[in-house]
C-alpha atoms as a PDB file:
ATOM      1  CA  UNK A   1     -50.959 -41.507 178.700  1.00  0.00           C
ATOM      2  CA  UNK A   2     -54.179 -39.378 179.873  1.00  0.00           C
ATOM      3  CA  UNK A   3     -55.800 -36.399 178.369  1.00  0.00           C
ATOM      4  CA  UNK A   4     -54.495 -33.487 181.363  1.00  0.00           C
ATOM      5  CA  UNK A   5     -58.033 -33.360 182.759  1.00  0.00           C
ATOM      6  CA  UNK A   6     -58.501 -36.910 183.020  1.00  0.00           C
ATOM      7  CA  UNK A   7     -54.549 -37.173 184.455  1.00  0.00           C
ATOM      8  CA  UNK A   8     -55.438 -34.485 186.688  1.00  0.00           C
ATOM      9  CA  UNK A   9     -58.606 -36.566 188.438  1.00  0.00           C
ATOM     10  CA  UNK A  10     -56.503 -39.730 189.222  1.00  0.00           C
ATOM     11  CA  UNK A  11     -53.956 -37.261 190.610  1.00  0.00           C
ATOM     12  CA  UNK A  12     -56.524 -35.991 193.063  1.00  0.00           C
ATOM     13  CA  UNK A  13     -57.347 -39.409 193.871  1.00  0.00           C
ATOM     14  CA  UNK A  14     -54.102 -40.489 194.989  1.00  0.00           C
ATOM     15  CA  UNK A  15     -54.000 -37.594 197.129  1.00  0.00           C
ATOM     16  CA  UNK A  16     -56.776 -38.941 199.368  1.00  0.00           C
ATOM     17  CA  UNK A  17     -55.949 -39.794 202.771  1.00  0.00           C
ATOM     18  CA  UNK A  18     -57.809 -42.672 202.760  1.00  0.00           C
ATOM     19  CA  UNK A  19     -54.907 -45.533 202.615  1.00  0.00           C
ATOM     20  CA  UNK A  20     -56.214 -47.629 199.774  1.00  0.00           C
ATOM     21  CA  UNK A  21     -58.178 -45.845 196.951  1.00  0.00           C
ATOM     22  CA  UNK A  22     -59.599 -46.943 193.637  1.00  0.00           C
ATOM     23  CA  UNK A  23     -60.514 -45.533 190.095  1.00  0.00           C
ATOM     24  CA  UNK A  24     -61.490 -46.693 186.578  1.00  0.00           C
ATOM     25  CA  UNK A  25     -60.408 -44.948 183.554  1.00  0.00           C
ATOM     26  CA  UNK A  26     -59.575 -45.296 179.806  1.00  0.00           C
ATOM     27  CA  UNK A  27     -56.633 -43.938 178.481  1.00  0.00           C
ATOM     28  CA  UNK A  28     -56.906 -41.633 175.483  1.00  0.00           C
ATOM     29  CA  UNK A  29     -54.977 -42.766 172.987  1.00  0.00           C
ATOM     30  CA  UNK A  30     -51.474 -44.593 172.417  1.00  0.00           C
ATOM     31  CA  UNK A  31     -48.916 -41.903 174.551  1.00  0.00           C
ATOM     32  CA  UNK A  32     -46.332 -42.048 177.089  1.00  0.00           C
ATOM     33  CA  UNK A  33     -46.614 -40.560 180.170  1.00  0.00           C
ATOM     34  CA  UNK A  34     -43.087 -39.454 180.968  1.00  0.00           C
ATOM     35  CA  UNK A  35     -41.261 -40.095 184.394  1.00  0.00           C
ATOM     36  CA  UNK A  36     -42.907 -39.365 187.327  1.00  0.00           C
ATOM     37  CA  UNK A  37     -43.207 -40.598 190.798  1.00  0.00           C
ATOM     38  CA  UNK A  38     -46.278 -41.200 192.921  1.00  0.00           C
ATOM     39  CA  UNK A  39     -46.933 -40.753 196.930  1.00  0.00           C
ATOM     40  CA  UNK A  40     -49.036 -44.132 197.345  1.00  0.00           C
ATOM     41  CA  UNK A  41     -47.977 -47.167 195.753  1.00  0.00           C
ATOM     42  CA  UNK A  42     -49.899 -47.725 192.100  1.00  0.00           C
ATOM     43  CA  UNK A  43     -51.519 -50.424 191.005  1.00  0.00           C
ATOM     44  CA  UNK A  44     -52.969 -50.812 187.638  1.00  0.00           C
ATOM     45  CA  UNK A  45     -55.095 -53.570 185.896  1.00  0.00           C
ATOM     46  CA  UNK A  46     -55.618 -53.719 182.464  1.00  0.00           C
ATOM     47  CA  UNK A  47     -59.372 -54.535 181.994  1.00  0.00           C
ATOM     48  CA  UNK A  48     -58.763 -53.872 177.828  1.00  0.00           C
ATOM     49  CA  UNK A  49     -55.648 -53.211 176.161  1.00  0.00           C
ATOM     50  CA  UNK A  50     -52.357 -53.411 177.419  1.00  0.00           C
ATOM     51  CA  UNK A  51     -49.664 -51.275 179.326  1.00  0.00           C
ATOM     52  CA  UNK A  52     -46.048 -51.428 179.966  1.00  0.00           C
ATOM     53  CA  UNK A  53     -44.101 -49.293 182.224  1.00  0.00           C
ATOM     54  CA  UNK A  54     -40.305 -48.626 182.753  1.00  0.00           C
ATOM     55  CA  UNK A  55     -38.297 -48.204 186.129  1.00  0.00           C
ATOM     56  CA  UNK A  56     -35.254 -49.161 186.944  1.00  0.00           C
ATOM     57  CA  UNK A  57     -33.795 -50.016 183.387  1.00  0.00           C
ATOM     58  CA  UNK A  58     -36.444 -52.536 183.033  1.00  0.00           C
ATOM     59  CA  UNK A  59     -40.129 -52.483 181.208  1.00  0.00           C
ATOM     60  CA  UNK A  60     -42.963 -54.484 182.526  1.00  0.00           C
ATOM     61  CA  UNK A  61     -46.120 -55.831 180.372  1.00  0.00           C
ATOM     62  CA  UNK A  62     -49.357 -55.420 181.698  1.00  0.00           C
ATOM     63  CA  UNK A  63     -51.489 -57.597 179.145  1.00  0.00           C
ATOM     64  CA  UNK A  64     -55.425 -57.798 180.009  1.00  0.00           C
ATOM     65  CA  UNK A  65     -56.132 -59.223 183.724  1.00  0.00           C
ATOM     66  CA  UNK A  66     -52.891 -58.835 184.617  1.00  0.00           C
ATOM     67  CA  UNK A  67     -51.495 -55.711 187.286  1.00  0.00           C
ATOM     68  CA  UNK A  68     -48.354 -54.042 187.424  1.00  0.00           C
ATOM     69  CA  UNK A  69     -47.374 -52.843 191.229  1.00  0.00           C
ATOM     70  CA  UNK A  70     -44.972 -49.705 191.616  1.00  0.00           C
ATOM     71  CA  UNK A  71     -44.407 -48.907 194.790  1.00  0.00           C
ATOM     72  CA  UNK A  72     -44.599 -45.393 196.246  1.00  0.00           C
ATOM     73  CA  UNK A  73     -42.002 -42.699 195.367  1.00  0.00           C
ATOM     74  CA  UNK A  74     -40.354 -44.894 192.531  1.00  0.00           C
ATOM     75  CA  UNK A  75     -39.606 -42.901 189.205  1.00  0.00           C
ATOM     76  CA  UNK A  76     -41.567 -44.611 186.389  1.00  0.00           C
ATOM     77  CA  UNK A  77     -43.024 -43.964 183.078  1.00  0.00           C
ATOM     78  CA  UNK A  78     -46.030 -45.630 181.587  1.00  0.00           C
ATOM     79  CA  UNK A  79     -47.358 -46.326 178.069  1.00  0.00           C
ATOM     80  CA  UNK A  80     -51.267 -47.652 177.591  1.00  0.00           C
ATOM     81  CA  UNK A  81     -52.802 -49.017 173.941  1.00  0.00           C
ATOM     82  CA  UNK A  82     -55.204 -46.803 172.864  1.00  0.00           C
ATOM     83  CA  UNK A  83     -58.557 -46.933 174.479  1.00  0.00           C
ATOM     84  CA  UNK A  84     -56.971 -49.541 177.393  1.00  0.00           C
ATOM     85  CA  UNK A  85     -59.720 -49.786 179.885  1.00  0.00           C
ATOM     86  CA  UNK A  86     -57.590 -49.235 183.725  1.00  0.00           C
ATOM     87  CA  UNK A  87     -58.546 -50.005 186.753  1.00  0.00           C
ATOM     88  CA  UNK A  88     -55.637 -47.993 189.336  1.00  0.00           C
ATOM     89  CA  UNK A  89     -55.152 -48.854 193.006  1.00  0.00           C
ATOM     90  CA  UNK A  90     -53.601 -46.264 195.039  1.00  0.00           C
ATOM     91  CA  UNK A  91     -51.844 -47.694 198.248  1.00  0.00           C
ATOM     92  CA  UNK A  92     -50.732 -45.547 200.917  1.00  0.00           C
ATOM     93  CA  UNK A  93     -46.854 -46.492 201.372  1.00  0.00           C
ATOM     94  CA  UNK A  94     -47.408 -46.701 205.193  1.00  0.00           C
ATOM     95  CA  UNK A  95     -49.183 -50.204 204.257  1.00  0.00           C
ATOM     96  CA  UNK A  96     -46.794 -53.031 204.721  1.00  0.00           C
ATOM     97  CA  UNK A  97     -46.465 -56.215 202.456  1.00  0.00           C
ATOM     98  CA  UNK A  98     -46.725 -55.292 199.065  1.00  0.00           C
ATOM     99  CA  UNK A  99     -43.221 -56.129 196.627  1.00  0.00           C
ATOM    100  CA  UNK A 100     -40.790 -53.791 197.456  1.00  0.00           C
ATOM    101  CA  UNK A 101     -39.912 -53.938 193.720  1.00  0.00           C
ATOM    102  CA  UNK A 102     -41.613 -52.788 190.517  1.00  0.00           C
ATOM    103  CA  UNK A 103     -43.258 -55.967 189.184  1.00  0.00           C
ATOM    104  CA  UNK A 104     -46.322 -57.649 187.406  1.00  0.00           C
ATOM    105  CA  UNK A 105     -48.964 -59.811 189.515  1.00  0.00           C
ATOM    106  CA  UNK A 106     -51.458 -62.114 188.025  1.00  0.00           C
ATOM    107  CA  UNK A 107     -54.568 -61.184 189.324  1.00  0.00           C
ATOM    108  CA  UNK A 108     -57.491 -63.390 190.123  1.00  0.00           C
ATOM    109  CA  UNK A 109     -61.045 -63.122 189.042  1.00  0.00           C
ATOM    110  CA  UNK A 110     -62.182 -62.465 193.018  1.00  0.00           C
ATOM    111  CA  UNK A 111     -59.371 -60.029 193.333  1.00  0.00           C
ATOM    112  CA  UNK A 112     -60.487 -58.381 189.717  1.00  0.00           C
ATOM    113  CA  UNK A 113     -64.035 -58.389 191.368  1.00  0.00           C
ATOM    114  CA  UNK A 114     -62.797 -56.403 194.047  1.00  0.00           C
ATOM    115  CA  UNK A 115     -60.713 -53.729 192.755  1.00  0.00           C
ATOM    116  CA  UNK A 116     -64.046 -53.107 190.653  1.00  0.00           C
ATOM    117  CA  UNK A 117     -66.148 -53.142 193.747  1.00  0.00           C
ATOM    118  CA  UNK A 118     -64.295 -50.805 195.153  1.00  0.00           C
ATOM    119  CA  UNK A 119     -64.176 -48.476 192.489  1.00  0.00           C
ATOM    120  CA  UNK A 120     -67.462 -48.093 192.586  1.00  0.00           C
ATOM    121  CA  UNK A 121     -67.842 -47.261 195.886  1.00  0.00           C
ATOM    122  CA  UNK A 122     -67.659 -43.451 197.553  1.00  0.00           C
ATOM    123  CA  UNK A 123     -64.014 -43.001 197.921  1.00  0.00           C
ATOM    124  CA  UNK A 124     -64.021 -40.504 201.028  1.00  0.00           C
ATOM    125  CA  UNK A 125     -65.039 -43.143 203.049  1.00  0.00           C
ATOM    126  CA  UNK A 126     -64.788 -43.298 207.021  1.00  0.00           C
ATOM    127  CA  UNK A 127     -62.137 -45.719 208.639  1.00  0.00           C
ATOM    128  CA  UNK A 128     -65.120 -47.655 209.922  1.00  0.00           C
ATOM    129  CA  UNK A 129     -67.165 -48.243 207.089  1.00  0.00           C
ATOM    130  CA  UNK A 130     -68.003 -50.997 204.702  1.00  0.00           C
ATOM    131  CA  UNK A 131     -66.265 -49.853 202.462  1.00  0.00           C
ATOM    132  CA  UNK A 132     -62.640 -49.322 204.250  1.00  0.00           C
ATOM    133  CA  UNK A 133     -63.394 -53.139 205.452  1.00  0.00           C
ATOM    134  CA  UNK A 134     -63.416 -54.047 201.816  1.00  0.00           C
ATOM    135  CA  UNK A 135     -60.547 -52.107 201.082  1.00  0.00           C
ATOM    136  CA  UNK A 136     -58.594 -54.035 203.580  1.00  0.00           C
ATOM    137  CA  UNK A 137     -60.036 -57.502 202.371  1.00  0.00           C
ATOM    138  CA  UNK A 138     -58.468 -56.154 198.523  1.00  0.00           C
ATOM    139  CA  UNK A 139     -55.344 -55.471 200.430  1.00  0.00           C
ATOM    140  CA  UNK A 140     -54.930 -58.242 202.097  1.00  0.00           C
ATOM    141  CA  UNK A 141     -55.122 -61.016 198.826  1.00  0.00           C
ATOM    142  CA  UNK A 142     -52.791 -58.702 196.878  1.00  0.00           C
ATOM    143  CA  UNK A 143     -50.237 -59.767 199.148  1.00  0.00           C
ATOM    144  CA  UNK A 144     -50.697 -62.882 198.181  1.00  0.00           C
ATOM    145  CA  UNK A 145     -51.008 -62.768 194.178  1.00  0.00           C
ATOM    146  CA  UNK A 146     -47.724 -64.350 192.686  1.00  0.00           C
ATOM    147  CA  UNK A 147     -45.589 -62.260 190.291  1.00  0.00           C
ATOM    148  CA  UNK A 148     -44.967 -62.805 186.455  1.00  0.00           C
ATOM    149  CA  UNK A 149     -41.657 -62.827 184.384  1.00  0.00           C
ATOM    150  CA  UNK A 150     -43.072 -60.362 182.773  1.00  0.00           C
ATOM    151  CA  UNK A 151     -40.291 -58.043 182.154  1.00  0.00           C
ATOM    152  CA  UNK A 152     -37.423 -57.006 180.030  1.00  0.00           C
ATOM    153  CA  UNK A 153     -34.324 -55.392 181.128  1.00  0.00           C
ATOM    154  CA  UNK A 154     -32.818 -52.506 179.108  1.00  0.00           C
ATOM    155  CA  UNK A 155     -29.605 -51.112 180.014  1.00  0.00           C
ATOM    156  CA  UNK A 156     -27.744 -47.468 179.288  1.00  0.00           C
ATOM    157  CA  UNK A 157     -24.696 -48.894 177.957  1.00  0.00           C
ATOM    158  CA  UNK A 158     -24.400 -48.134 174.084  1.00  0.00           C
ATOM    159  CA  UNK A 159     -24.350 -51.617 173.026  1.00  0.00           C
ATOM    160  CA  UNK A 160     -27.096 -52.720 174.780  1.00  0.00           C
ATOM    161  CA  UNK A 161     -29.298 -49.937 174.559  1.00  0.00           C
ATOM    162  CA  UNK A 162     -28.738 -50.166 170.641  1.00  0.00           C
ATOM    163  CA  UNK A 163     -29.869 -53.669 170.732  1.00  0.00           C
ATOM    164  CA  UNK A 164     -32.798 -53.324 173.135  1.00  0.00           C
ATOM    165  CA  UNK A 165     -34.128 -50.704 170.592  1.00  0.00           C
ATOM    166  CA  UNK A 166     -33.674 -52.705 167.626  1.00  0.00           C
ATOM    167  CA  UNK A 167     -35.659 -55.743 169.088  1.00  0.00           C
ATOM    168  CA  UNK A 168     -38.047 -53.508 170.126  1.00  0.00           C
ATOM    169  CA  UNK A 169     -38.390 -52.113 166.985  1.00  0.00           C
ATOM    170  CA  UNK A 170     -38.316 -55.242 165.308  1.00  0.00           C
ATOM    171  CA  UNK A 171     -39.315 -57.919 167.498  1.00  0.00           C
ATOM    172  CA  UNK A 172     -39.049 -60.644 164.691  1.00  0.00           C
ATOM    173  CA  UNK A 173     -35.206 -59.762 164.401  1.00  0.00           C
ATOM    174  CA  UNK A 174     -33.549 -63.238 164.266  1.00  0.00           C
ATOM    175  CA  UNK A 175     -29.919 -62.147 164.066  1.00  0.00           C
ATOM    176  CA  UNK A 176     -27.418 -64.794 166.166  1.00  0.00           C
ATOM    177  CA  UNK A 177     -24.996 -63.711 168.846  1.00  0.00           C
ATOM    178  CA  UNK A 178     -22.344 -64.295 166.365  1.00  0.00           C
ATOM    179  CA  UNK A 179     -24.206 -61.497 163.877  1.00  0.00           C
ATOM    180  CA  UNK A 180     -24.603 -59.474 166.517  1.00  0.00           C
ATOM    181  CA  UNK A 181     -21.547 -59.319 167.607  1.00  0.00           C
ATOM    182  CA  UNK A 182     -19.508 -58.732 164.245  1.00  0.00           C
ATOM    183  CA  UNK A 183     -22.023 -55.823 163.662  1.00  0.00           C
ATOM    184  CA  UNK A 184     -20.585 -54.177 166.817  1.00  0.00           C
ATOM    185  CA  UNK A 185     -17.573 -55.412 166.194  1.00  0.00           C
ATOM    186  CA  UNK A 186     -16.745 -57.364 169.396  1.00  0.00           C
ATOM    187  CA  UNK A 187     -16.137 -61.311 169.696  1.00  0.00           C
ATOM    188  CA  UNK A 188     -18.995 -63.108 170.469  1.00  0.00           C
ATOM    189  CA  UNK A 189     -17.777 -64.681 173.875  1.00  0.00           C
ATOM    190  CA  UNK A 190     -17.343 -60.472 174.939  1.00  0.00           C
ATOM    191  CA  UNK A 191     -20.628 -59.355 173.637  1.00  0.00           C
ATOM    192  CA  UNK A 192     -22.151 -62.536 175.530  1.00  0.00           C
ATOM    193  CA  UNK A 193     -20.729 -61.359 178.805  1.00  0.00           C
ATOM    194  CA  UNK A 194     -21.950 -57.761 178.399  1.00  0.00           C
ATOM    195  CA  UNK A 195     -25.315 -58.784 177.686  1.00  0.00           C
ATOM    196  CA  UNK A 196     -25.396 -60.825 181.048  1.00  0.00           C
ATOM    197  CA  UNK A 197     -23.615 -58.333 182.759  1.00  0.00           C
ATOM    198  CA  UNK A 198     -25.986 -55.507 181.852  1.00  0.00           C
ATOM    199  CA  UNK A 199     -29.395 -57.684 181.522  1.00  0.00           C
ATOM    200  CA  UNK A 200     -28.439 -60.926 184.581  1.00  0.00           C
ATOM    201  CA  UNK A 201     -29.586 -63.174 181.360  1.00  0.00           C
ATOM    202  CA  UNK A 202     -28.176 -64.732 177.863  1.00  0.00           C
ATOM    203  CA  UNK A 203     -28.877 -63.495 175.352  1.00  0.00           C
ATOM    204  CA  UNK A 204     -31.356 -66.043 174.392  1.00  0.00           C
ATOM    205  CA  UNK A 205     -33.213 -65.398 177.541  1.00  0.00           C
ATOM    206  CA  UNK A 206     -33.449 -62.304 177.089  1.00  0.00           C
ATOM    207  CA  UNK A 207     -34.356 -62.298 173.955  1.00  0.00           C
ATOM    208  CA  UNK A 208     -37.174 -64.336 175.040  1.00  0.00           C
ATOM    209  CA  UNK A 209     -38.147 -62.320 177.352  1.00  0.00           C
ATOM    210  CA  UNK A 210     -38.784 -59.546 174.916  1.00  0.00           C
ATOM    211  CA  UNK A 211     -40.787 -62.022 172.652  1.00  0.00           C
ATOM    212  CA  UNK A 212     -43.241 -62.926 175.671  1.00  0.00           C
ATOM    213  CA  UNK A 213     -43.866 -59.132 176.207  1.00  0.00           C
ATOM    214  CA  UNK A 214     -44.655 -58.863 172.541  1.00  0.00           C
ATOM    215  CA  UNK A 215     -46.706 -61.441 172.298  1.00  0.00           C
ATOM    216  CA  UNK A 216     -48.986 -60.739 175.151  1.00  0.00           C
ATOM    217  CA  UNK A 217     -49.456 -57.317 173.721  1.00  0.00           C
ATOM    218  CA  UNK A 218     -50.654 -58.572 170.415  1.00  0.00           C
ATOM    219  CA  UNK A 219     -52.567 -61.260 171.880  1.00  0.00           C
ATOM    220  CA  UNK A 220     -54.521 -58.921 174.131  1.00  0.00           C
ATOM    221  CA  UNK A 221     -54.715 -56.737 171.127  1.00  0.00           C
ATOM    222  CA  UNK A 222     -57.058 -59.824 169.621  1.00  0.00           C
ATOM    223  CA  UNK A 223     -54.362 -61.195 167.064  1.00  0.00           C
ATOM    224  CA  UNK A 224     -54.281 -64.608 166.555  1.00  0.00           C
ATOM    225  CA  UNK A 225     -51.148 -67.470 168.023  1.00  0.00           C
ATOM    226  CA  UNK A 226     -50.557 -67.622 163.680  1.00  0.00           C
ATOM    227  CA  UNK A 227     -50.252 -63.802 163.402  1.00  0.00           C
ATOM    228  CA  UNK A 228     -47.871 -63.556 166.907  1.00  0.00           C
ATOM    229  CA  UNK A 229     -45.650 -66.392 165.776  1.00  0.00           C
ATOM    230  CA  UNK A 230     -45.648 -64.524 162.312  1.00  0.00           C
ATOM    231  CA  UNK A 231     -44.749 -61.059 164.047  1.00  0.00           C
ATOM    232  CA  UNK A 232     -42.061 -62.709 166.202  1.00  0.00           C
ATOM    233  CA  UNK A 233     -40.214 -64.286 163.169  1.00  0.00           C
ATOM    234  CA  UNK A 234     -41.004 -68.007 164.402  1.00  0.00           C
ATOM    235  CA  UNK A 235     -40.573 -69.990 161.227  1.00  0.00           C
ATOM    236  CA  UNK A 236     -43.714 -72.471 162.759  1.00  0.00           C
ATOM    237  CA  UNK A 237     -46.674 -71.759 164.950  1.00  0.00           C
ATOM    238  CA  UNK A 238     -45.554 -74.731 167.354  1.00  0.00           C
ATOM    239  CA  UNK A 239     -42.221 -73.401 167.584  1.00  0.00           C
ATOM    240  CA  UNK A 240     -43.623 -69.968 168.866  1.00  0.00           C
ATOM    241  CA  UNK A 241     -46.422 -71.883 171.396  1.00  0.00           C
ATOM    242  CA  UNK A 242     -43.324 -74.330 172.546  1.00  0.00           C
ATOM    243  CA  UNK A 243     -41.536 -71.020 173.435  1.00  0.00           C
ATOM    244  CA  UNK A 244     -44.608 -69.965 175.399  1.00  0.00           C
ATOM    245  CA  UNK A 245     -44.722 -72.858 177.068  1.00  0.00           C
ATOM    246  CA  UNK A 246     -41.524 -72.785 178.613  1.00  0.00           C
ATOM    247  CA  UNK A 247     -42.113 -69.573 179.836  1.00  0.00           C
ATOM    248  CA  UNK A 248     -45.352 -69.347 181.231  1.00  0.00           C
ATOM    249  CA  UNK A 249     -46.073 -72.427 181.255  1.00  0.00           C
ATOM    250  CA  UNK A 250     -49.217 -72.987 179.114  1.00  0.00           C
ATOM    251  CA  UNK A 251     -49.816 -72.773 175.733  1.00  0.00           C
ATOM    252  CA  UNK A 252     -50.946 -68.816 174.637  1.00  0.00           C
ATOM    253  CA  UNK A 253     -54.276 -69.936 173.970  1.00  0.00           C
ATOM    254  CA  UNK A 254     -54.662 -71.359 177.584  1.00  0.00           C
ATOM    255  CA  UNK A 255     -53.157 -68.605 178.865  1.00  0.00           C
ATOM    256  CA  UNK A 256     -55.238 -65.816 177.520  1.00  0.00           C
ATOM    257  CA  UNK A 257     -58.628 -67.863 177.914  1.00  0.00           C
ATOM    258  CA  UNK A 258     -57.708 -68.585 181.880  1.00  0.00           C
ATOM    259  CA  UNK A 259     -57.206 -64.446 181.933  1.00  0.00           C
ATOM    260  CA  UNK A 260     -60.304 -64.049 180.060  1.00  0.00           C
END
């Protein structure tokens, strides 16, 4: 996802004894940073661009203003847009209250504020400084920010892995259950078991899912609610923002301008 040096500098970072610790960086160019593990828990903010990481069988969507927590020691792998402005939180795992789980947090602007303050600050600071006191004033309203359904569950089983890729691939894919199931050649009530099985949704949920993730990439990319619903396959604008809706609960224009 970095350049090594740049990689390298955040690794030294989350070294740091000091228990909460953060940087600002910009990610050179569209790559994956493979699976790998960190001491403290991570935090990281998209300020511009997007991320998405994978643990667990499951990819999260970090759109702009929004965070993605994983916790210390869990084996991830990320993937930032090119040129995604970062903000990382390191959090030493010793540091109770934070999700136990991978997941995405909406952030607030006071919250944003902070995790910017406190990048800018010295990070060798002393236990009794300013500066740890603001760390632990960060700490203690990211316990509090809500999390986002922000994710979309892949699975190792052929089947589903072969239709996670394809949707990924081709997000505006419109194929029924019924399609999808003669192309694998299973009835549709067995292929709509497997999916919940391996995913906990239907497949229209997850589906859905995907298409929220997608769409809050593009959007944060600067495309317009005409050009998502086009990208997604909607065959109207209103039936992609009534989609949205349901999800998150406000239009995609709403949304992004209350992030912005």
């Amino acid at each position: 996802m970095f350049e090594p040096k740049g990689w390298g500098y955040l690794q030294n970072y989350e070294h740091m004894v000091q228990p909460i610790i953060a940087k600002v960086d910009t990610a050179q160019g569209s790559k994956e940073y493979p699976l790998h593990t960190h001491p403290k828990g991570q935090l990281i903010l998209a300020l511009d661009g997007y991320v998405t990481c994978e643990a667990a069988n499951k990819m999260w969507m970090v759109p702009t203003h929004s965070a993605i927590w994983v916790p210390a020691n869990t084996l991830h792998s990320n993937r930032a847009s090119d040129n995604a402005k970062l903000c990382f939180v390191f959090i030493d795992a010793n540091k109770h209250g934070m999700p136990q789980h991978t997941c995405t947090l909406a952030i607030t602007g006071l919250v944003k504020s902070l995790m910017l303050k406190l990048a800018s600050e010295h990070q060798a600071y002393n236990e009794d400084s300013k500066t740890a006191r603001l760390a632990q004033v960060l700490f203690d309203l990211l316990i509090e920010m809500p999390a986002q359904p922000l994710d979309f569950a892949l699975s190792k089983h052929a089947v589903i892995q072969t239709m996670g890729q394809q949707l990924l691939a081709q997000p505006n894919n419109r194929k029924t259950l019924a399609q999808w199931a003669h192309d694998f050649a299973l009835t549709e009530r067995t292929l709509a078991r497997l999916i919940k099985k391996q995913t906990g949704m239907t497949f229209g949920k997850w589906r859905m899912q995907l298409h929220i993730i997608t769409a809050l990439q593009a959007l944060s990319d600067g495309q317009s609610v005409q050009q998502v619903s086009a990208l997604l396959g909607y065959e109207s604008v209103s039936a992609f923002i009534t989609m949205f809706k349901k999800v998150m609960g406000k239009s995609p224009t709403k949304y992004m301008g209350d992030l912005n």
